[in-house]
N, C-alpha and C. Protein backbone atom coordinates (compact mmCIF):
# COMPACT_ATOMS: atom_id res chain seq x y z
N UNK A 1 -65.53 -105.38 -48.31
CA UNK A 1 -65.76 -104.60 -49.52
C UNK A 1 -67.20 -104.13 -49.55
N UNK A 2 -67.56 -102.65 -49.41
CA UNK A 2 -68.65 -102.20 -50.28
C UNK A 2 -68.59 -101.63 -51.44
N UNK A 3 -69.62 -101.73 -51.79
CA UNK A 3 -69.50 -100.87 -53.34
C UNK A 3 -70.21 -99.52 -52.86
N UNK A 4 -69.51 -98.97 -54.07
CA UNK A 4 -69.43 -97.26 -54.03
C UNK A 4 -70.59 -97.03 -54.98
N UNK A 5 -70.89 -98.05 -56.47
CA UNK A 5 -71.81 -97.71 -57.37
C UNK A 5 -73.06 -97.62 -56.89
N UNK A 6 -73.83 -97.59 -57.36
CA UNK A 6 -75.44 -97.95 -56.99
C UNK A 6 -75.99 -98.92 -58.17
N UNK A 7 -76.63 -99.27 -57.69
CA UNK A 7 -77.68 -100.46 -58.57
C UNK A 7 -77.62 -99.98 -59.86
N UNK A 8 -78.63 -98.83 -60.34
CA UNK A 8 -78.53 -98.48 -61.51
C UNK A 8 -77.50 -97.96 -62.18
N UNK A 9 -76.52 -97.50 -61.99
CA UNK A 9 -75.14 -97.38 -62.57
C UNK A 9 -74.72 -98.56 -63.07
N UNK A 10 -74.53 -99.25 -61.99
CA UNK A 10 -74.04 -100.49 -62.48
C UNK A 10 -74.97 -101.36 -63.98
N UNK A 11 -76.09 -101.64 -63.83
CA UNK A 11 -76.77 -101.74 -64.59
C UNK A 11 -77.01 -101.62 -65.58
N UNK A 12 -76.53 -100.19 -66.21
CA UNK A 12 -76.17 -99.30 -67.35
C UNK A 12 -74.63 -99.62 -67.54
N UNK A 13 -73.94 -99.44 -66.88
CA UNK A 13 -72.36 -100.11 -67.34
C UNK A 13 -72.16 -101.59 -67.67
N UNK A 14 -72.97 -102.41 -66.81
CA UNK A 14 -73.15 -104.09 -67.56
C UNK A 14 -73.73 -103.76 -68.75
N UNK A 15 -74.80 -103.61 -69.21
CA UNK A 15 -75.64 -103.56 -70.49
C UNK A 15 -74.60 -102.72 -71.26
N UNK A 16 -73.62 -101.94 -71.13
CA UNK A 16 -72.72 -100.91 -72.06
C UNK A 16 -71.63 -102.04 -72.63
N UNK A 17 -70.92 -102.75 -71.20
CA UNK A 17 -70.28 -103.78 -71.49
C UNK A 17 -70.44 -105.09 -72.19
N UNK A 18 -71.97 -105.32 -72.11
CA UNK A 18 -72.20 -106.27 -73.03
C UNK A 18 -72.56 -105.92 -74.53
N UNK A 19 -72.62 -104.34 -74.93
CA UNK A 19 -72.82 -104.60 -76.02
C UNK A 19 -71.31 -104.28 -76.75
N UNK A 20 -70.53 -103.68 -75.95
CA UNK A 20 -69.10 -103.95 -76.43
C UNK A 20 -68.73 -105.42 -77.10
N UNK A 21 -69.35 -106.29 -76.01
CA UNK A 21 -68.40 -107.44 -76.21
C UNK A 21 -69.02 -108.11 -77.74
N UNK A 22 -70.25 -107.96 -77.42
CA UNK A 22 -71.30 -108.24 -78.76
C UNK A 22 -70.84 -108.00 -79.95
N UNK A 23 -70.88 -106.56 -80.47
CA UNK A 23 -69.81 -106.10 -80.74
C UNK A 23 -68.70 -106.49 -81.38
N UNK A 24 -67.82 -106.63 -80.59
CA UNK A 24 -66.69 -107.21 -80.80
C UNK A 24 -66.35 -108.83 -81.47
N UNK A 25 -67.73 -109.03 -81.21
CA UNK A 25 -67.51 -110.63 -81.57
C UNK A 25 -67.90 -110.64 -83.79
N UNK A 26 -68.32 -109.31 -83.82
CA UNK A 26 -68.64 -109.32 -85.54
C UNK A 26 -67.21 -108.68 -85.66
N UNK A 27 -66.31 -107.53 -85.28
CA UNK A 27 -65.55 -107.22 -86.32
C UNK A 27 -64.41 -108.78 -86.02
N UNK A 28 -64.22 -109.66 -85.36
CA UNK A 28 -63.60 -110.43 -84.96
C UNK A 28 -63.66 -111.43 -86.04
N UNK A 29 -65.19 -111.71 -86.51
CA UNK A 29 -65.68 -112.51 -87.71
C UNK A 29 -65.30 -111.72 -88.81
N UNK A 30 -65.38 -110.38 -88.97
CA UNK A 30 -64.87 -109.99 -89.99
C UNK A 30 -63.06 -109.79 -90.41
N UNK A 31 -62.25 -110.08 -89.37
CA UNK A 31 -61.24 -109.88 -89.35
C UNK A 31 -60.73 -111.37 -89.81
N UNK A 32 -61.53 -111.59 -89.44
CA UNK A 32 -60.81 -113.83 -89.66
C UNK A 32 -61.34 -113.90 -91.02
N UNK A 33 -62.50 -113.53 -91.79
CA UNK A 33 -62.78 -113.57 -93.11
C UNK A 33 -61.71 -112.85 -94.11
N UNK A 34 -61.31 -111.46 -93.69
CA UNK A 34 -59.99 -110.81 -94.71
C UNK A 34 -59.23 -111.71 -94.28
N UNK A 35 -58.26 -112.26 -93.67
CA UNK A 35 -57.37 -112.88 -93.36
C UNK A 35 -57.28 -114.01 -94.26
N UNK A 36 -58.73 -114.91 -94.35
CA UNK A 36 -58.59 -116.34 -94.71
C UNK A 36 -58.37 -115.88 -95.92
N UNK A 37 -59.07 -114.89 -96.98
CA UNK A 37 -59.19 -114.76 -98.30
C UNK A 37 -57.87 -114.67 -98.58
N UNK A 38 -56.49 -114.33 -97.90
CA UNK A 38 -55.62 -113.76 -98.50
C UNK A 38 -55.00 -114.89 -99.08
């Protein structure tokens, strides 16, 4: 296997992906808060 990306691509797509996940981890908290109230 080589890779096709280059360093900095990749780089910029990790840091994109981590702020997805980041992210994702508040509407997740906010989704379990409507839920509990009901």
């Amino acid at each position: 296997f080589s890779p096709i990306m280059g360093e900095d691509e990749r780089e910029r797509k990790i840091k994109g992906w981590n702020k997805a996940v980041k992210y994702s981890f508040g509407w997740a908290k906010e989704e379990d808060k409507a839920t509990s109230q009901v």
